[in-house]
Protein backbone atom coordinates (compact mmCIF):
# COMPACT_ATOMS: atom_id res chain seq x y z
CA UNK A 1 -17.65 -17.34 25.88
CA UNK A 2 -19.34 -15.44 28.59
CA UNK A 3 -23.69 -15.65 28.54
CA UNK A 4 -25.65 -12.29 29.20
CA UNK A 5 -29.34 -11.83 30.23
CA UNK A 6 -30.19 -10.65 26.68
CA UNK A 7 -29.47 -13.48 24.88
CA UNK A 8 -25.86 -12.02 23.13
CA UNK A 9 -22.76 -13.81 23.83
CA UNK A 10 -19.45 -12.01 24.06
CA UNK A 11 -16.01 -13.60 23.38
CA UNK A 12 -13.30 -12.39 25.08
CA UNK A 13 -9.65 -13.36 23.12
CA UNK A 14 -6.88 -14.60 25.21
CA UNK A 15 -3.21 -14.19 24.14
CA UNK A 16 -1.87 -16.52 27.10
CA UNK A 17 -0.80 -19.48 24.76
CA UNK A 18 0.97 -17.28 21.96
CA UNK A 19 3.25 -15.01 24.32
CA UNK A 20 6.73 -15.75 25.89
CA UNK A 21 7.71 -15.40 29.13
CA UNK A 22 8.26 -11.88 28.47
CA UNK A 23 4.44 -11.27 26.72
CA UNK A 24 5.98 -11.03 23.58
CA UNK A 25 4.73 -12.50 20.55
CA UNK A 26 6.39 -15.64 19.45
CA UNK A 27 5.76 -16.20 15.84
CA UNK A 28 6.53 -19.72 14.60
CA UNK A 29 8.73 -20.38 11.77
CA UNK A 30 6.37 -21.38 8.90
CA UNK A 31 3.35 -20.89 10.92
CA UNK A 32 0.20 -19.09 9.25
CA UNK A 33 1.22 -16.24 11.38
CA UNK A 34 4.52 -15.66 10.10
CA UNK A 35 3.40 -16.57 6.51
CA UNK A 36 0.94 -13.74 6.85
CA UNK A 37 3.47 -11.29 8.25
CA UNK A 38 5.80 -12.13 5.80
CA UNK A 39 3.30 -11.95 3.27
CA UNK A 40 2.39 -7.78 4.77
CA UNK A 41 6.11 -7.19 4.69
CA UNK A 42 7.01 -8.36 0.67
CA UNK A 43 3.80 -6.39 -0.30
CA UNK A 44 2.97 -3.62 1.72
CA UNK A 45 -0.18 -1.74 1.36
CA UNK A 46 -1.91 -5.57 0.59
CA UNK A 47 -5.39 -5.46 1.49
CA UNK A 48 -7.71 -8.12 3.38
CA UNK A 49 -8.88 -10.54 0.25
CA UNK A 50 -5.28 -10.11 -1.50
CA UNK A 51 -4.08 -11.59 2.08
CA UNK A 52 -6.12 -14.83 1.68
CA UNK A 53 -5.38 -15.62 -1.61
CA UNK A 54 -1.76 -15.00 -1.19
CA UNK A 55 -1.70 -16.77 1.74
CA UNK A 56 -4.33 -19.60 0.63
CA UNK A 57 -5.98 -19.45 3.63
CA UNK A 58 -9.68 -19.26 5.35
CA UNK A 59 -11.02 -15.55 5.88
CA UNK A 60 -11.27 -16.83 9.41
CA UNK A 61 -7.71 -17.82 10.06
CA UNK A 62 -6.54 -14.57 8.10
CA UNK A 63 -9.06 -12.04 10.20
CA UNK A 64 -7.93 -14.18 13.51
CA UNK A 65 -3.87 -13.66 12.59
CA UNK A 66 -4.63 -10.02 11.22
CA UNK A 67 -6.26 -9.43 14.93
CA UNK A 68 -3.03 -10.87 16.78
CA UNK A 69 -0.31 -8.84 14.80
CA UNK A 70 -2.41 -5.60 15.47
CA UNK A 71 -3.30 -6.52 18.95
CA UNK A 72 0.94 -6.88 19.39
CA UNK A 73 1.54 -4.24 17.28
CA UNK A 74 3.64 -6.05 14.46
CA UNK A 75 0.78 -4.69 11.60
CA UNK A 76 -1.15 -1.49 11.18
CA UNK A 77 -3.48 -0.89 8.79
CA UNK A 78 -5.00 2.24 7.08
CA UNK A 79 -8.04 3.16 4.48
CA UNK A 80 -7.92 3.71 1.12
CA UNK A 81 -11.40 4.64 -0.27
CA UNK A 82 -13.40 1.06 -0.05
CA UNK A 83 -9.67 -0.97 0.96
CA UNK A 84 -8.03 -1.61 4.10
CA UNK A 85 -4.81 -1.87 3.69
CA UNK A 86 -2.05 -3.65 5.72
CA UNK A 87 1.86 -2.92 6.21
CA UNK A 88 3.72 -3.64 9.18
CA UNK A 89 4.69 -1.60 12.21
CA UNK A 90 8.53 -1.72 12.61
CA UNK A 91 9.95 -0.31 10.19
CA UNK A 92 9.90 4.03 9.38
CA UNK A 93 9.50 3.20 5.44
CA UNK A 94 6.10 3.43 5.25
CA UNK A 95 5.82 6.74 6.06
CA UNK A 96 2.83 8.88 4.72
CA UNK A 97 4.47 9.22 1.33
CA UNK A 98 5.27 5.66 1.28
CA UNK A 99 1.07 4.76 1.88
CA UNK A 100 0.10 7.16 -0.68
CA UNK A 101 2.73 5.29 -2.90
CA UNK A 102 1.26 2.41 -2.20
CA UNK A 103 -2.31 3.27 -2.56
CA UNK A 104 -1.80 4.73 -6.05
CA UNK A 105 0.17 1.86 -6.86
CA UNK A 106 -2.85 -0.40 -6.29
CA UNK A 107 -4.91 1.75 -9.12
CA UNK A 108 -4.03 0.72 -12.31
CA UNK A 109 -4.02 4.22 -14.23
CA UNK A 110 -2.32 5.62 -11.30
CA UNK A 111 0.44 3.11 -11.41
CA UNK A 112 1.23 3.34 -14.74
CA UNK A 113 1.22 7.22 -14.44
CA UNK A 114 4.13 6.93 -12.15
CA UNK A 115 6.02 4.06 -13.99
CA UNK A 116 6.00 6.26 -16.40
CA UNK A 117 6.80 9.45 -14.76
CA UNK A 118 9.89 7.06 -12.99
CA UNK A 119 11.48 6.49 -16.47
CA UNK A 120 14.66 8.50 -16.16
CA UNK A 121 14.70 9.20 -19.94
CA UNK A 122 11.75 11.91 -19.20
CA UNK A 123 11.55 13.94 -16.38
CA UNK A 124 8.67 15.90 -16.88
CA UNK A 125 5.05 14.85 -18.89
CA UNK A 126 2.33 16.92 -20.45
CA UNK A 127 -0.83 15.66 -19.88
CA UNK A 128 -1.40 15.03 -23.80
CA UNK A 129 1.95 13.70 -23.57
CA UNK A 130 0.83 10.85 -20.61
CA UNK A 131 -2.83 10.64 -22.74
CA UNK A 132 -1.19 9.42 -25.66
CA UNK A 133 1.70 7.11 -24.28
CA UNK A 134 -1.05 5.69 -22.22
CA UNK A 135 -3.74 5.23 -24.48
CA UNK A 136 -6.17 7.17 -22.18
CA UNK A 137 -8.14 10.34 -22.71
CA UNK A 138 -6.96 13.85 -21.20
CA UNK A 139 -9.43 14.33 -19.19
CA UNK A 140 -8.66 10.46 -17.25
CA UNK A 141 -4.96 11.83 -16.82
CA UNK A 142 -5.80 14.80 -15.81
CA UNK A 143 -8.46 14.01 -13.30
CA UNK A 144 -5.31 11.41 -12.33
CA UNK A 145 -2.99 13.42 -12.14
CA UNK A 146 -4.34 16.18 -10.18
CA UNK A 147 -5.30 13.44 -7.52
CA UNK A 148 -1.28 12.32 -7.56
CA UNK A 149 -0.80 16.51 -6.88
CA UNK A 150 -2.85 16.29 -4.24
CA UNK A 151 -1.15 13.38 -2.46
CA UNK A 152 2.54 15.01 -2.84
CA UNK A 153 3.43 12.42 -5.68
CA UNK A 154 3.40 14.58 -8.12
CA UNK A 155 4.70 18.38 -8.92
CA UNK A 156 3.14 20.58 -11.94
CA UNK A 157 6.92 21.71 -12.80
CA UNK A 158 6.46 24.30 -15.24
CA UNK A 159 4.00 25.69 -17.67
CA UNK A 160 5.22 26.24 -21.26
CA UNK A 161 4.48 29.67 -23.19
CA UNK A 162 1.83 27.58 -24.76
CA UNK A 163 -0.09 26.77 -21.48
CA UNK A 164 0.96 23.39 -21.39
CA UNK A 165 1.55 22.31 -17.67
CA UNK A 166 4.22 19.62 -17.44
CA UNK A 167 4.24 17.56 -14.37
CA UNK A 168 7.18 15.38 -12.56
CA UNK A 169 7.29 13.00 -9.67
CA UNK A 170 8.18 14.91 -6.52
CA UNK A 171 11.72 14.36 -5.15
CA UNK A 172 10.82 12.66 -2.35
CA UNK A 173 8.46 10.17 -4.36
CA UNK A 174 11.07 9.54 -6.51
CA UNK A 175 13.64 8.86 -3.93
CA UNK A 176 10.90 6.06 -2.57
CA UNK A 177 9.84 4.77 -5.97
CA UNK A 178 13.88 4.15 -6.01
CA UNK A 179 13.63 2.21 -2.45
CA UNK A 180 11.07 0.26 -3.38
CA UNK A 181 12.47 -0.84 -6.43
CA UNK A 182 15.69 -1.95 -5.44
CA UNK A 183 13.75 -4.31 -2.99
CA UNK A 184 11.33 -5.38 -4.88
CA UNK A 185 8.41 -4.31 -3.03
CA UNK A 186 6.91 -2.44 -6.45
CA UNK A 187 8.13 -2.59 -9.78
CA UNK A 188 8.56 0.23 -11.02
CA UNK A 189 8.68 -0.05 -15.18
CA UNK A 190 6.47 1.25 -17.87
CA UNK A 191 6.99 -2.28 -19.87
């Protein structure tokens, strides 16, 4: 901790004692560190509080390790309205789409728009269609719905000679919903 005339102290954060020879990282088998990494990589898209009660530990220690794995570039992070949310660094799957997946999945209504716009029985959804299967009124799926649009989830797929739009996952959400899946990370089912 280094004094100042003013009165403030500033704290600078050494990395000397947690680096190789090489100034890599070296994360501990069962260490907090790892727990928390590990933690970021079965659940991307966690946020900060989600962290700590996952990994039953101190805000403190979690902010410190959080800190580290940015600072070294195993973890970023990106906002989602009030969240921050965490995934980490080395891998290519979490890709714009793959955030935005992520992000909806944390919403409830949004999730269970896409579970059930995954089912492979259905490919395409009316909004009265979604408003009744859900239980929720139009205007909540539609308001929804048009925000999945707007991230590239979701495709309005054709309009019927009565007006009605019909909307699908896109492709390319679909092909991720199907990644994420098959490890885990999300499940995706309407049950």
């Amino acid at each position: 901790m280094n004094g100042s005339s003013n009165g403030t102290a500033t704290f600078s954060t050494s990395y000397v004692h947690i680096t190789n020879d090489e100034n890599e990282l070296v994360i501990a088998p069962g260490s907090a560190r790892g727990q928390i990494l590990s933690i970021i990589d079965r659940h991307p898209g966690i946020h900060f509080r989600e962290i700590c009660s996952v990994a039953n530990k101190e805000v403190g220690v979690v902010q410190y390790h959080l800190q580290v794995l940015m600072a070294f570039k195993n973890i970023s992070q990106f906002r989602d309205g009030r969240y921050t949310r965490y995934t980490v660094t080395n891998s290519t799957l979490y890709d714009g789409l793959a955030k935005a997946i992520v992000s909806a999945w944390n919403r409830p209504l949004d999730k269970q728009i896409l579970s059930e716009l995954y089912d492979k029985d259905k490919k395409k959804h009316s909004i009265a269609q979604l408003a009744r299967t859900l239980g929720m009124s139009r205007q909540a799926i539609s308001a929804h719905v048009n925000k999945l649009c707007k991230s590239g989830l979701v495709d309005l797929t054709s309009i019927g000679k009565d007006g009605t739009k019909n909307f699908a996952l896109t492709d390319s959400a679909r092909a991720k919903l199907e990644f994420f899946s098959t490890r885990r990370t999300i499940e995706c089912s309407t049950h």
